[in-house]
Protein backbone atom coordinates (compact mmCIF):
# COMPACT_ATOMS: atom_id res chain seq x y z
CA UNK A 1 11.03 -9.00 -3.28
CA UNK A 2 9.72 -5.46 -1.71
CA UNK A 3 6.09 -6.16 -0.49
CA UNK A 4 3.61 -4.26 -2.19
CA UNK A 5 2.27 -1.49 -0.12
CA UNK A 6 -0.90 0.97 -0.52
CA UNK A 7 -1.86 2.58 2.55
CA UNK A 8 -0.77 6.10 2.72
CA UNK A 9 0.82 5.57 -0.64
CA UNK A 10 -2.67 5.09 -2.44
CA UNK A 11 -2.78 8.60 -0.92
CA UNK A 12 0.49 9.54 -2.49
CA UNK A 13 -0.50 8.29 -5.50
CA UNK A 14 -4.30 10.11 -6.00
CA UNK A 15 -5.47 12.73 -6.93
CA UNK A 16 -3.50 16.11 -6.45
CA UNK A 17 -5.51 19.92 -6.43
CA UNK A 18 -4.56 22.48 -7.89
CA UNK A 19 -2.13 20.73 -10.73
CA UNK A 20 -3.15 21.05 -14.57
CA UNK A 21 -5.43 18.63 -15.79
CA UNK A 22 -3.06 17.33 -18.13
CA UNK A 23 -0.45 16.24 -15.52
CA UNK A 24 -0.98 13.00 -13.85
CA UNK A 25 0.26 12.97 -10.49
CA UNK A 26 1.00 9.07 -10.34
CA UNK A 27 3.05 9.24 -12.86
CA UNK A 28 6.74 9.65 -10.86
CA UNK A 29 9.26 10.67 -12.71
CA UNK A 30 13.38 10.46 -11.58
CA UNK A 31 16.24 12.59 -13.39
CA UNK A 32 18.77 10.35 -13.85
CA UNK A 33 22.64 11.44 -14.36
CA UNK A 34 26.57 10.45 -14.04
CA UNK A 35 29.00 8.81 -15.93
CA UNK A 36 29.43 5.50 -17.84
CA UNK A 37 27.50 3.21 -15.02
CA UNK A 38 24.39 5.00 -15.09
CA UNK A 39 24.79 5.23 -18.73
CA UNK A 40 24.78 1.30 -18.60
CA UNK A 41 27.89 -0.96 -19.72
CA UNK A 42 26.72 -4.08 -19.31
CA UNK A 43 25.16 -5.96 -22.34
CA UNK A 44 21.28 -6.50 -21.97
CA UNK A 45 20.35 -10.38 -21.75
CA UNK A 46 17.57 -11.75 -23.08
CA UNK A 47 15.60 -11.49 -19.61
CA UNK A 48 16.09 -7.88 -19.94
CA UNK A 49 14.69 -7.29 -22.93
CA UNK A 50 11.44 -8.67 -22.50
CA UNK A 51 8.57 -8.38 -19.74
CA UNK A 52 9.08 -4.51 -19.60
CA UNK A 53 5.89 -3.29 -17.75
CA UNK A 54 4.50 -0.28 -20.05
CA UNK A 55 3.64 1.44 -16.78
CA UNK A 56 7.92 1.71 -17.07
CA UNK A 57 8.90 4.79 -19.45
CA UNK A 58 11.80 6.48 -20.21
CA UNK A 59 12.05 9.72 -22.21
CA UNK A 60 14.82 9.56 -25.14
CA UNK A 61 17.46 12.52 -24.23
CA UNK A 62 18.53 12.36 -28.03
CA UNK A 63 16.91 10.82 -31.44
CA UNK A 64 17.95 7.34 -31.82
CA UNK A 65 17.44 5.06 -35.21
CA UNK A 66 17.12 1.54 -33.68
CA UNK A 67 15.18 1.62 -31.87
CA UNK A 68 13.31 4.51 -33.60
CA UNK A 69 12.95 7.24 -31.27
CA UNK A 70 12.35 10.61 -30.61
CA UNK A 71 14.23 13.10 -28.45
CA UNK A 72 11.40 14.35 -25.56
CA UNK A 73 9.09 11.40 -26.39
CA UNK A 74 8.22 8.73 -23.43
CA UNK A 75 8.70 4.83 -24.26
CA UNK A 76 8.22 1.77 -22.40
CA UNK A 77 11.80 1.51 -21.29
CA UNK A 78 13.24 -1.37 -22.61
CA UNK A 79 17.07 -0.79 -23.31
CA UNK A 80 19.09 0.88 -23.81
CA UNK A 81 17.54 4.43 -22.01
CA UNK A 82 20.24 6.81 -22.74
CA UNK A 83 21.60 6.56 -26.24
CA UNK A 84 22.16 4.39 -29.14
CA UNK A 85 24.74 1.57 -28.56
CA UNK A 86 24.72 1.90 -24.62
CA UNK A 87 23.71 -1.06 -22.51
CA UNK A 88 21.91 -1.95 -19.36
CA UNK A 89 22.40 0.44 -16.14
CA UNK A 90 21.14 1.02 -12.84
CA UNK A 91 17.82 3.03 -14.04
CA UNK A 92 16.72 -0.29 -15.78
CA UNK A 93 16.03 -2.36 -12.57
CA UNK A 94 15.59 0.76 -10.64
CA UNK A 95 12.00 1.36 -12.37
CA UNK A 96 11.14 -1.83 -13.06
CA UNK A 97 11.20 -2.39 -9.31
CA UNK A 98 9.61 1.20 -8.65
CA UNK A 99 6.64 -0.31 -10.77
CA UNK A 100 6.38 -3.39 -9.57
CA UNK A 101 5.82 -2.42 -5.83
CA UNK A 102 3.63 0.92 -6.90
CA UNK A 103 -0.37 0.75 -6.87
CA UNK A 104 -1.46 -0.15 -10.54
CA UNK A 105 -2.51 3.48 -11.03
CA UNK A 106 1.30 4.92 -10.55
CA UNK A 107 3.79 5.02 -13.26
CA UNK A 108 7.44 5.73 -13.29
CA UNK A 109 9.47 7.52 -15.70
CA UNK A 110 13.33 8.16 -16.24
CA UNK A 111 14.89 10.75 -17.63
CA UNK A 112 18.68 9.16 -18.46
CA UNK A 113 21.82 11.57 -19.32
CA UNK A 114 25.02 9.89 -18.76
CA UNK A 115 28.14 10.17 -20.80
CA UNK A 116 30.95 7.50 -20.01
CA UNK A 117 34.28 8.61 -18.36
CA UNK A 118 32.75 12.33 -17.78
CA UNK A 119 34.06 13.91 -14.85
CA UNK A 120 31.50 16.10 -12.56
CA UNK A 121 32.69 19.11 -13.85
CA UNK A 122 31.20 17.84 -17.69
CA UNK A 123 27.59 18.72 -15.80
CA UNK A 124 28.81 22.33 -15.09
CA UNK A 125 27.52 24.40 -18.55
CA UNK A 126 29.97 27.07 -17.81
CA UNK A 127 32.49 24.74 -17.61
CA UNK A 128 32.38 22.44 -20.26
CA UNK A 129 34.25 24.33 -23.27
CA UNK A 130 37.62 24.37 -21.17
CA UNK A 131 36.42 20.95 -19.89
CA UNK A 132 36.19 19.66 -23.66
CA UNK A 133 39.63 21.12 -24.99
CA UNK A 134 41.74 18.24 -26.01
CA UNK A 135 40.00 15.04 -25.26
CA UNK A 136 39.58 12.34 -27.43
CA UNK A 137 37.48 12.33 -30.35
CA UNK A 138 35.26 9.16 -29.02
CA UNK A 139 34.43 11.53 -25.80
CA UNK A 140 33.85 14.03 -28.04
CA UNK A 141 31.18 12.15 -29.73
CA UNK A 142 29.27 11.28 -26.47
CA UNK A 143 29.06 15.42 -26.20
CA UNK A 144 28.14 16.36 -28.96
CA UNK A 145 24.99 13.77 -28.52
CA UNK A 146 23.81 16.53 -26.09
CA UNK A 147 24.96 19.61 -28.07
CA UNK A 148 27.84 19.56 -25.45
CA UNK A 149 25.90 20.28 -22.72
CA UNK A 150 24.34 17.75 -21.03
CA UNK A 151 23.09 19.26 -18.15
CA UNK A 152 21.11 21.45 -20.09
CA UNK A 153 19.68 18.72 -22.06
CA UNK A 154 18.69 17.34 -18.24
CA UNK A 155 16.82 20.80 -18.02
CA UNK A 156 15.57 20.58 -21.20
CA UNK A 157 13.84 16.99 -21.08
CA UNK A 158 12.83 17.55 -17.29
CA UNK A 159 10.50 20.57 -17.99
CA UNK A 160 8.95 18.79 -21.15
CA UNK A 161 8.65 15.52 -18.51
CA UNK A 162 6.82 18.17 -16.15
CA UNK A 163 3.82 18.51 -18.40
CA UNK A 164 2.83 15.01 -18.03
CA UNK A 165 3.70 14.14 -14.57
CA UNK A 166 5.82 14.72 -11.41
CA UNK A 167 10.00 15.10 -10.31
CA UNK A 168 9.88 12.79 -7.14
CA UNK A 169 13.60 12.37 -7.50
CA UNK A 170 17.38 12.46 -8.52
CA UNK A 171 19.67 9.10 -9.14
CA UNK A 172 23.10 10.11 -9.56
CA UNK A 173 26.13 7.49 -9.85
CA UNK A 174 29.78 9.47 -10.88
CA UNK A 175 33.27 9.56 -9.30
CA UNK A 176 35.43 7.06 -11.08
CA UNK A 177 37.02 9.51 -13.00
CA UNK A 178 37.27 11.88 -10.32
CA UNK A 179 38.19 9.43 -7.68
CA UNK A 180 38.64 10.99 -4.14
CA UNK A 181 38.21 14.77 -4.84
CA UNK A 182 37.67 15.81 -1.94
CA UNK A 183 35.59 18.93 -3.17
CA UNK A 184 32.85 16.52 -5.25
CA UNK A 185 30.32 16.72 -2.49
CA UNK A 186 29.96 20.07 -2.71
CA UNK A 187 30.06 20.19 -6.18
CA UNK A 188 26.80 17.49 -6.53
CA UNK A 189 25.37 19.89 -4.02
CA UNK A 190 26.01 22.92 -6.35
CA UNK A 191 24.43 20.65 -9.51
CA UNK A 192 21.65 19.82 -7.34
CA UNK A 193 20.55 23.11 -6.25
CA UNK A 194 20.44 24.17 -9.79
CA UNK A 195 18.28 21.77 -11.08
CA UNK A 196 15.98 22.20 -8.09
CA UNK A 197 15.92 25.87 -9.02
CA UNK A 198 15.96 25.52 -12.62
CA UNK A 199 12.85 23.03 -12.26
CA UNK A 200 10.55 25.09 -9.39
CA UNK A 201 11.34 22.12 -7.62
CA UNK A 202 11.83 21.60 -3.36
CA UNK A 203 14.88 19.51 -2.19
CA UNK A 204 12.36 18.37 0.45
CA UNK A 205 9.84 16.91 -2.21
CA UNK A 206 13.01 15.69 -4.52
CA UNK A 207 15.75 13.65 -2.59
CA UNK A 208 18.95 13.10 -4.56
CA UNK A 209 20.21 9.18 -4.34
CA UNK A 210 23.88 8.92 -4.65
CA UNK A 211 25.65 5.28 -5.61
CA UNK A 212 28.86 3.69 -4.05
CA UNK A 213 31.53 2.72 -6.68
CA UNK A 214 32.51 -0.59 -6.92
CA UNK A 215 34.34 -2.02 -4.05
CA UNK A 216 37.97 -3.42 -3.68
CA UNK A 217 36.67 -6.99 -2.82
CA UNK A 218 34.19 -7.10 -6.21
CA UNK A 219 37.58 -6.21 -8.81
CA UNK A 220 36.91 -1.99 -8.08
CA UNK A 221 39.37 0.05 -8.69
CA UNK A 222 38.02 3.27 -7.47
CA UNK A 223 36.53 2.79 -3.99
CA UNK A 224 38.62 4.95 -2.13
CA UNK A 225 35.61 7.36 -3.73
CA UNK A 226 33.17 5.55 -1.49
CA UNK A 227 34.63 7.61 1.51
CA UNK A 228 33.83 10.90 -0.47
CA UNK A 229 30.61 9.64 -1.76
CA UNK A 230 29.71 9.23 2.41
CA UNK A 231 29.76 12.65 3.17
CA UNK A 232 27.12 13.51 1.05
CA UNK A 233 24.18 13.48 3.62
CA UNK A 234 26.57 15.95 5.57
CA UNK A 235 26.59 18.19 2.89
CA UNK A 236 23.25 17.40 1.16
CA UNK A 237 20.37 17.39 4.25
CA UNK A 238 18.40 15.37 1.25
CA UNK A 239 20.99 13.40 0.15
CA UNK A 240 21.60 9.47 0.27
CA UNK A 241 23.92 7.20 0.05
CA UNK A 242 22.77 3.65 -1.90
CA UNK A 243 25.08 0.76 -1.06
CA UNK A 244 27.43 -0.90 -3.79
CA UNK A 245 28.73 -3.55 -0.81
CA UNK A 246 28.61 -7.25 -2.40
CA UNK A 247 27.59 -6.19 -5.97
CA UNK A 248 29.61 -8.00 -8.34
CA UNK A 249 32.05 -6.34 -11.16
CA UNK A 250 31.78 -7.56 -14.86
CA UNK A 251 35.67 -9.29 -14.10
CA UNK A 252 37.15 -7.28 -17.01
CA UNK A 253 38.00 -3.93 -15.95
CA UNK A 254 38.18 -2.09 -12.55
CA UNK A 255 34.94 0.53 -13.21
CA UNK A 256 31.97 -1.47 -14.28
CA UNK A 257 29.78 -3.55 -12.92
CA UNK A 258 27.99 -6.64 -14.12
CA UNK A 259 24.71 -7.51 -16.11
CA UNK A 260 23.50 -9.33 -12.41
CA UNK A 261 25.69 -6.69 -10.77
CA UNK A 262 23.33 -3.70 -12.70
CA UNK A 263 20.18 -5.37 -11.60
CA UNK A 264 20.66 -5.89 -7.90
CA UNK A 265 22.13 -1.48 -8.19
CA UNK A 266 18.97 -1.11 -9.91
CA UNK A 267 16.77 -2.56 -6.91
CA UNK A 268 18.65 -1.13 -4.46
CA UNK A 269 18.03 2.54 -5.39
CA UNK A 270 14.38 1.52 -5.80
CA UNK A 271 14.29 -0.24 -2.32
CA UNK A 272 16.03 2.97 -0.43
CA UNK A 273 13.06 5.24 -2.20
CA UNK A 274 10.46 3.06 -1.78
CA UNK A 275 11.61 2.49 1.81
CA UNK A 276 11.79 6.73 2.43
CA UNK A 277 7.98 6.66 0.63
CA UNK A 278 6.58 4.22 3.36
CA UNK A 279 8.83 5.88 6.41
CA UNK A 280 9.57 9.30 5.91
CA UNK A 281 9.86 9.79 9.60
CA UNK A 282 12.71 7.05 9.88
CA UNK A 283 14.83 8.89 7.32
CA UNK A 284 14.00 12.58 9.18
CA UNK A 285 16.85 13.89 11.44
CA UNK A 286 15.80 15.10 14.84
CA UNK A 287 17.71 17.97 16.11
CA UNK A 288 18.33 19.50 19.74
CA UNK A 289 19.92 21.96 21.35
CA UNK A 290 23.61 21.70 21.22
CA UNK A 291 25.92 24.07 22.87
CA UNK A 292 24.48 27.36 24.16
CA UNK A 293 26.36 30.61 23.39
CA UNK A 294 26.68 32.77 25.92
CA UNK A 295 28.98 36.06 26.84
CA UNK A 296 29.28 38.91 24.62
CA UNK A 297 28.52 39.45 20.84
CA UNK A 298 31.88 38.08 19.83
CA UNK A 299 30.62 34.70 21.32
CA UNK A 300 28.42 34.66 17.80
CA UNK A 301 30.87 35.71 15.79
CA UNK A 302 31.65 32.40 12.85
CA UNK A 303 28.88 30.40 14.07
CA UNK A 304 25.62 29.10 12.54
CA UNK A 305 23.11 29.21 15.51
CA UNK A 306 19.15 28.45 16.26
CA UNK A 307 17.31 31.15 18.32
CA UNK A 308 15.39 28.76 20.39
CA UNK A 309 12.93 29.71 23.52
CA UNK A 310 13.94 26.81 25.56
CA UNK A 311 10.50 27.30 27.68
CA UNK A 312 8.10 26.82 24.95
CA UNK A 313 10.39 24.80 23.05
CA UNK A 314 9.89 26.73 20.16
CA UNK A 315 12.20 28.28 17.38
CA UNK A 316 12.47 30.47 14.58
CA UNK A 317 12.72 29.53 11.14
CA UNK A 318 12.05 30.52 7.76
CA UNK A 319 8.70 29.13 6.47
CA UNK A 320 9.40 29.90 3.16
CA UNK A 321 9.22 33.01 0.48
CA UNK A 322 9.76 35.74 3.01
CA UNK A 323 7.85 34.48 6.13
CA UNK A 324 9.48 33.75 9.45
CA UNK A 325 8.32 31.04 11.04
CA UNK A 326 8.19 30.09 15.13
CA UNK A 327 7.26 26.36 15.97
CA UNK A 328 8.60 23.26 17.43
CA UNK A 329 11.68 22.11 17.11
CA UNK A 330 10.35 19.53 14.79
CA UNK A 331 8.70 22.26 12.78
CA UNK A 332 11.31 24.55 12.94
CA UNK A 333 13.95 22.32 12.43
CA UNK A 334 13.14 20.15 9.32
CA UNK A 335 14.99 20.27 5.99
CA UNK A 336 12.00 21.49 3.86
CA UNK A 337 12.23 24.71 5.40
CA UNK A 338 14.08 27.43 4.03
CA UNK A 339 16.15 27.75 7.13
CA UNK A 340 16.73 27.63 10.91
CA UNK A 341 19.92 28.95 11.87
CA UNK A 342 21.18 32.66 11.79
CA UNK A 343 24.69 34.26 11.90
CA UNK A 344 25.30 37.72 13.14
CA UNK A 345 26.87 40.30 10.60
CA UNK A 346 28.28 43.61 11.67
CA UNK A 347 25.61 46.55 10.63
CA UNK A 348 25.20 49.62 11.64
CA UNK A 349 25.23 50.46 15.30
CA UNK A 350 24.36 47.13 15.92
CA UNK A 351 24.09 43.32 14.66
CA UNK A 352 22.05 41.95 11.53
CA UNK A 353 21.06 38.39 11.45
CA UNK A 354 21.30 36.61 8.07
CA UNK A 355 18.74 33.40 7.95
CA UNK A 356 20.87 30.41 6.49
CA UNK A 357 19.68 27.47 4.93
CA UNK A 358 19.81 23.72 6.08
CA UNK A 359 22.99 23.39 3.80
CA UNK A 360 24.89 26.13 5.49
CA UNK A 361 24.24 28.97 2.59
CA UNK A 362 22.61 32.24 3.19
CA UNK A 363 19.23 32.36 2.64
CA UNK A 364 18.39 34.53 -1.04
CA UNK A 365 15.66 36.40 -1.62
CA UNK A 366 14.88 38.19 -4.68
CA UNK A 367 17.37 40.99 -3.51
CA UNK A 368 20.26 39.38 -1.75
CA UNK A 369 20.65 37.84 1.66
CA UNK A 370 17.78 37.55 3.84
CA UNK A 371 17.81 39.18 7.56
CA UNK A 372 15.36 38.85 10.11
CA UNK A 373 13.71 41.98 9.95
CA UNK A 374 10.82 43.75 12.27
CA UNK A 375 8.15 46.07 11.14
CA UNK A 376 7.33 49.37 12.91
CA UNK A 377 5.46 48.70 15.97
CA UNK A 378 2.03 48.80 14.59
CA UNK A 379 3.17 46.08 11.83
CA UNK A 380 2.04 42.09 11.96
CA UNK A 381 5.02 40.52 11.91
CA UNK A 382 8.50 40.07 11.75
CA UNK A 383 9.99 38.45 9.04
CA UNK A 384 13.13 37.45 6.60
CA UNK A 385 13.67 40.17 3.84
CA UNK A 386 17.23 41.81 2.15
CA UNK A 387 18.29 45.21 2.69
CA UNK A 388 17.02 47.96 1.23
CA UNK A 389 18.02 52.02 1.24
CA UNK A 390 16.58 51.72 4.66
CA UNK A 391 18.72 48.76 6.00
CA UNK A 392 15.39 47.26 6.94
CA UNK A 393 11.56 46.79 5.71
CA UNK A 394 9.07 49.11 6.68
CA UNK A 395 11.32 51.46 9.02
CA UNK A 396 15.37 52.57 9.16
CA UNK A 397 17.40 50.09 10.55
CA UNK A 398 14.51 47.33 11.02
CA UNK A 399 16.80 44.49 10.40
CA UNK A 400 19.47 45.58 13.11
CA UNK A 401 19.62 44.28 16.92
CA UNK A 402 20.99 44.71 19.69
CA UNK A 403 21.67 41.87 21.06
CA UNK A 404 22.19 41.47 24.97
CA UNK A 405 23.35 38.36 26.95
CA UNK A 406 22.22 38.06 30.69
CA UNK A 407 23.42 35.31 32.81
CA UNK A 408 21.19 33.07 33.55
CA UNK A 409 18.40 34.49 31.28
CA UNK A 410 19.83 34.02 27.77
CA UNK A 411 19.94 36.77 24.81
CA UNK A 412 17.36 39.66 24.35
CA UNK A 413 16.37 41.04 20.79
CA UNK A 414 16.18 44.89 20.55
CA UNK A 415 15.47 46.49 17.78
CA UNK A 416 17.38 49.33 16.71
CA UNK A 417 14.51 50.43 14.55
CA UNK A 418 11.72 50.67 17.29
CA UNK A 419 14.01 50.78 20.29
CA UNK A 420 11.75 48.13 21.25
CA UNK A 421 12.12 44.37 22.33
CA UNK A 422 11.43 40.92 20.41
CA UNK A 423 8.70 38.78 21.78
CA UNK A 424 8.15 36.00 18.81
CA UNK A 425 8.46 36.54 15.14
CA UNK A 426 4.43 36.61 14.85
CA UNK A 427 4.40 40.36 15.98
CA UNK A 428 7.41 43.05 15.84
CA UNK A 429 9.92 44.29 17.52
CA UNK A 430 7.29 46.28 20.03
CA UNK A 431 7.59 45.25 23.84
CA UNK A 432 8.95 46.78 26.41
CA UNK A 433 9.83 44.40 28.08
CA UNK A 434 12.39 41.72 26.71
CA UNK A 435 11.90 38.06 26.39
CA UNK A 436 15.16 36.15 26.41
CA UNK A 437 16.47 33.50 24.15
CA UNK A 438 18.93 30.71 23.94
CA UNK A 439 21.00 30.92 21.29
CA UNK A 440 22.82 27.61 20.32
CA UNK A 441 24.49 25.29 17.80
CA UNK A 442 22.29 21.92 17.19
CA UNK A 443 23.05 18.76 17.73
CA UNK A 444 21.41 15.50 16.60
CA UNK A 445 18.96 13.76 18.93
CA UNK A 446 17.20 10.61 18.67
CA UNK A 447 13.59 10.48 17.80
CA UNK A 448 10.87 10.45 20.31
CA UNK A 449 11.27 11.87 24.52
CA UNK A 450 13.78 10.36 26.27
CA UNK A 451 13.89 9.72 30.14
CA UNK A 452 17.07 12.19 31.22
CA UNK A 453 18.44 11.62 34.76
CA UNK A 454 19.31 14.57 36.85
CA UNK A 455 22.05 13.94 39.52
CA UNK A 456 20.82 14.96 42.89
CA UNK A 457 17.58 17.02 42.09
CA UNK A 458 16.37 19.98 44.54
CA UNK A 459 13.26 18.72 46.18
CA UNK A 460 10.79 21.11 44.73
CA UNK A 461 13.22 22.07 41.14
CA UNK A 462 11.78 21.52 37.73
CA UNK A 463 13.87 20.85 35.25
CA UNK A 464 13.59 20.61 31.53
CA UNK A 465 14.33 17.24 29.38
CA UNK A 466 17.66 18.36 28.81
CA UNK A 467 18.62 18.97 32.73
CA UNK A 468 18.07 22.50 32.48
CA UNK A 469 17.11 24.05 35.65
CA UNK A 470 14.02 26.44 35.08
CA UNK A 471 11.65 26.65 38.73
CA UNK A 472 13.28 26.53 42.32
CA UNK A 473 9.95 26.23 44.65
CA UNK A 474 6.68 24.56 44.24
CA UNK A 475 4.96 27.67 43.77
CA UNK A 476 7.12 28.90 40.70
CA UNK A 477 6.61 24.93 38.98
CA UNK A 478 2.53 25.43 39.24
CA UNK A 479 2.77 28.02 36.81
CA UNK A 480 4.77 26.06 34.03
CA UNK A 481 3.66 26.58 30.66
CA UNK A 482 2.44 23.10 28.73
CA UNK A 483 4.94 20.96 27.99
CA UNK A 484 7.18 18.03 29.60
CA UNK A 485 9.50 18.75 32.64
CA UNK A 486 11.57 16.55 35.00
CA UNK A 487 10.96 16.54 39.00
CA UNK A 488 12.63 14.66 41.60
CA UNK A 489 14.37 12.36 38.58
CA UNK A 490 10.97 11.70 36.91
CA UNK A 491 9.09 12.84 33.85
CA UNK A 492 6.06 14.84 33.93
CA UNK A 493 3.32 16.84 31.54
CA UNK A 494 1.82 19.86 31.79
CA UNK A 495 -0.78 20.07 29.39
């Protein structure tokens, strides 16, 4: 059993500014979707339907008669969740758990809409119609339950779920009956981002939890899926996987699991949130600078790159709306932001940079694509905004550059608007004098500051934690800005 744990999750769990008084905060609510396993298969014993803690709700996704309920009403979730004549799932165990290791003051709610043998593309609305056309009249049924559009019914429930408490996150378990597809990644991703932007919601603040199919050695008959279903943290920077290893099969067919086999699913998803809730940080990737681009504009051309100032250690990003952000790499770089990598589009006499987003998208504002952008040189900032008439913000061409590579010195940022040079994005393009910048790919590093040997260090050189030589004399190192360098093959700080 998960120990209980309060700490920073009493935090978590109180009181929350600023939200309506008729929304409790501590009560956590999970959108719950896929195909016949989430739905639940296996027939509820009688340990599973007793001993429910009320704290444990789920919200009926359609009227049933027996047990009487009514569509966009909570219960104490005793099965079945999703709809009349369906069994025990995942989300049973998976809240009961939740509950069980929560403060007393936290409740958990599911929202459950799962139709058995659905492929992905049944959760697509603009899909469905041509997905519907000549299936059988049982899977026909399970549709119509939803008015043949289940992932508006998702919608639908969720915002009615958001007047009494809060999204913390998404359970999803699908891909027997599209086994392998190569492109089902990016299609979760595409469900995903709708919901997130169909709900208000931040992919940061709601995680989507992905199951395994059953495995070979447990009777599956659909793990080659499992390889698929691995990518999705590639593709999803909130994504994770939940384990099916060892989880037994019900022995009849090669899809479902068992009664025993739901419950220990159930916990697992449970454990893997309740385990990101206690240690965010372990679950946060930490990311460095990868290869540096250097040469001419072409150089740029197909890549996704960071604009990093290797001697602050700093980087841009976008902060979110229409700010641009400059920060740590830890700030700069973390999933919750709207982005932190460019790539250079031809415009004008010069080069625009679009801002693209931790999944590898461009970056939309309310008018298209957003470029970094400077004000006129008595502006505040720069910033991320589309194109207007102007091709910039507040002056023509704002949101061109020229950019310039110098050996040694990295890439400068003029502006074709002011004719003047980039310093940071918290003032605008207005210096005469450039500053220069790395531009690179990123690569993953592990947490904390490692100890990086340099082979045969200059007596007096200064070098950064990545072996980067930045000061040849001791005069030039004792005006280093704060931060952590490497001399004669050891570490040292400048505060």
């Amino acid at each position: 059993m998960i120990k209980k744990f309060f700490g920073a999750l009493v935090l978590m769990c109180g009181a929350v500014m600023g939200v309506k008084a008729e929304v409790d905060p501590n009560f956590y609510i999970y959108i719950c979707f896929g195909q016949s396993n989430m739905e639940g298969n296996a027939q509820p014993e009688a340990q599973d339907k007793t001993g429910v803690d009320p704290r444990f709700k789920m919200m009926a996704c359609v009227d049933f008669s027996n047990p009487k309920r009514t569509m966009g009403q909570w219960y104490t979730a005793t099965p079945p969740l999703v709809r009349q004549g369906t069994g025990l799932g995942m989300a049973d165990y998976f809240g009961r758990t939740m509950v069980e290791n929560l403060p007393e003051n936290c409740r958990v709610g599911v929202i459950d809409v799962a139709i058995g043998g659905t492929s992905i593309d049944g959760f697509f609305s603009e899909k469905v119609e041509e997905y519907l056309k000549g299936q059988a009249d049982w899977f026909l049924n399970y549709y119509k339950a939803y008015d043949n559009d289940p992932y508006k019914r998702i919608i639908d429930m969720a915002k009615i779920a958001q007047e009494s408490g809060v999204i913390k996150g998404i359970l999803l378990h699908q891909g027997e009956t599209d086994n392998g597809q190569q492109d089902w990644p990016n299609k979760v991703k595409t469900i995903y981002k709708r919901m997130l932007k169909d709900l208000g919601l931040k992919a940061a603040d709601v995680p989507i939890f992905v199951g395994e199919t059953e495995y070979a050695d447990q009777g599956g008959g659909c793990s080659l899926h499992n390889t698929v279903i691995a990518r999705i943290p590639e593709v999803i920077p909130t994504g994770h996987v939940v384990s099916a290893e060892g989880i037994p099969g019900n022995g009849v067919d090669p899809w479902h699991f068992s009664a025993a086999g739901y419950r220990t699913f159930g916990k697992r998803y449970a454990e893997l949130v309740l385990d990101i809730m206690r240690n965010p940080e372990a679950y946060t990737k930490n990311w460095g600078v990868g290869e540096r681009l250097t040469g001419g504009v072409s150089a740029l051309t197909g890549k996704h790159f960071a604009i990093v100032n290797e001697t602050e250690w700093k980087a841009f990003y976008g902060s979110g709306g229409e700010d641009l952000g400059y920060g740590t790499f830890k700030e700069a770089f973390d999933a919750s932001n709207e982005g932190y990598q460019f790539k250079i589009v031809k415009l004008g006499k010069g080069g625009g940079l679009k801002l693209v987003t931790p999944d590898g998208e461009e970056y939309q504002t309310a008018d298209g694509a957003g470029y970094l952008n400077s004000q006129d040189v008595s502006g505040d900032c720069c910033f991320v905004n589309s194109l207007n008439k102007q091709r910039g913000y507040a002056i023509p061409d704002g949101a061109v550059w020229d950019l310039q590579y110098v050996e040694g010195k990295g890439w400068s940022l003029k502006n074709i608007g002011t004719g003047k040079y980039l310093k940071d994005p918290s003032h605008p393009a207005m210096f005469d004098e450039p500053t220069y910048f790395t531009f690179c790919t990123l690569k993953e590093v592990a947490a904390g500051i490692q100890t990086i040997t340099v082979e045969k260090p200059q007596c007096d050189a200064v070098y950064t934690l990545d072996g980067r030589r930045i000061t040849n004399s001791l005069e030039q190192s004792q005006s280093l800005k704060p931060g952590i360098y490497i001399k004669g093959g050891k570490k040292f700080i400048v505060k």
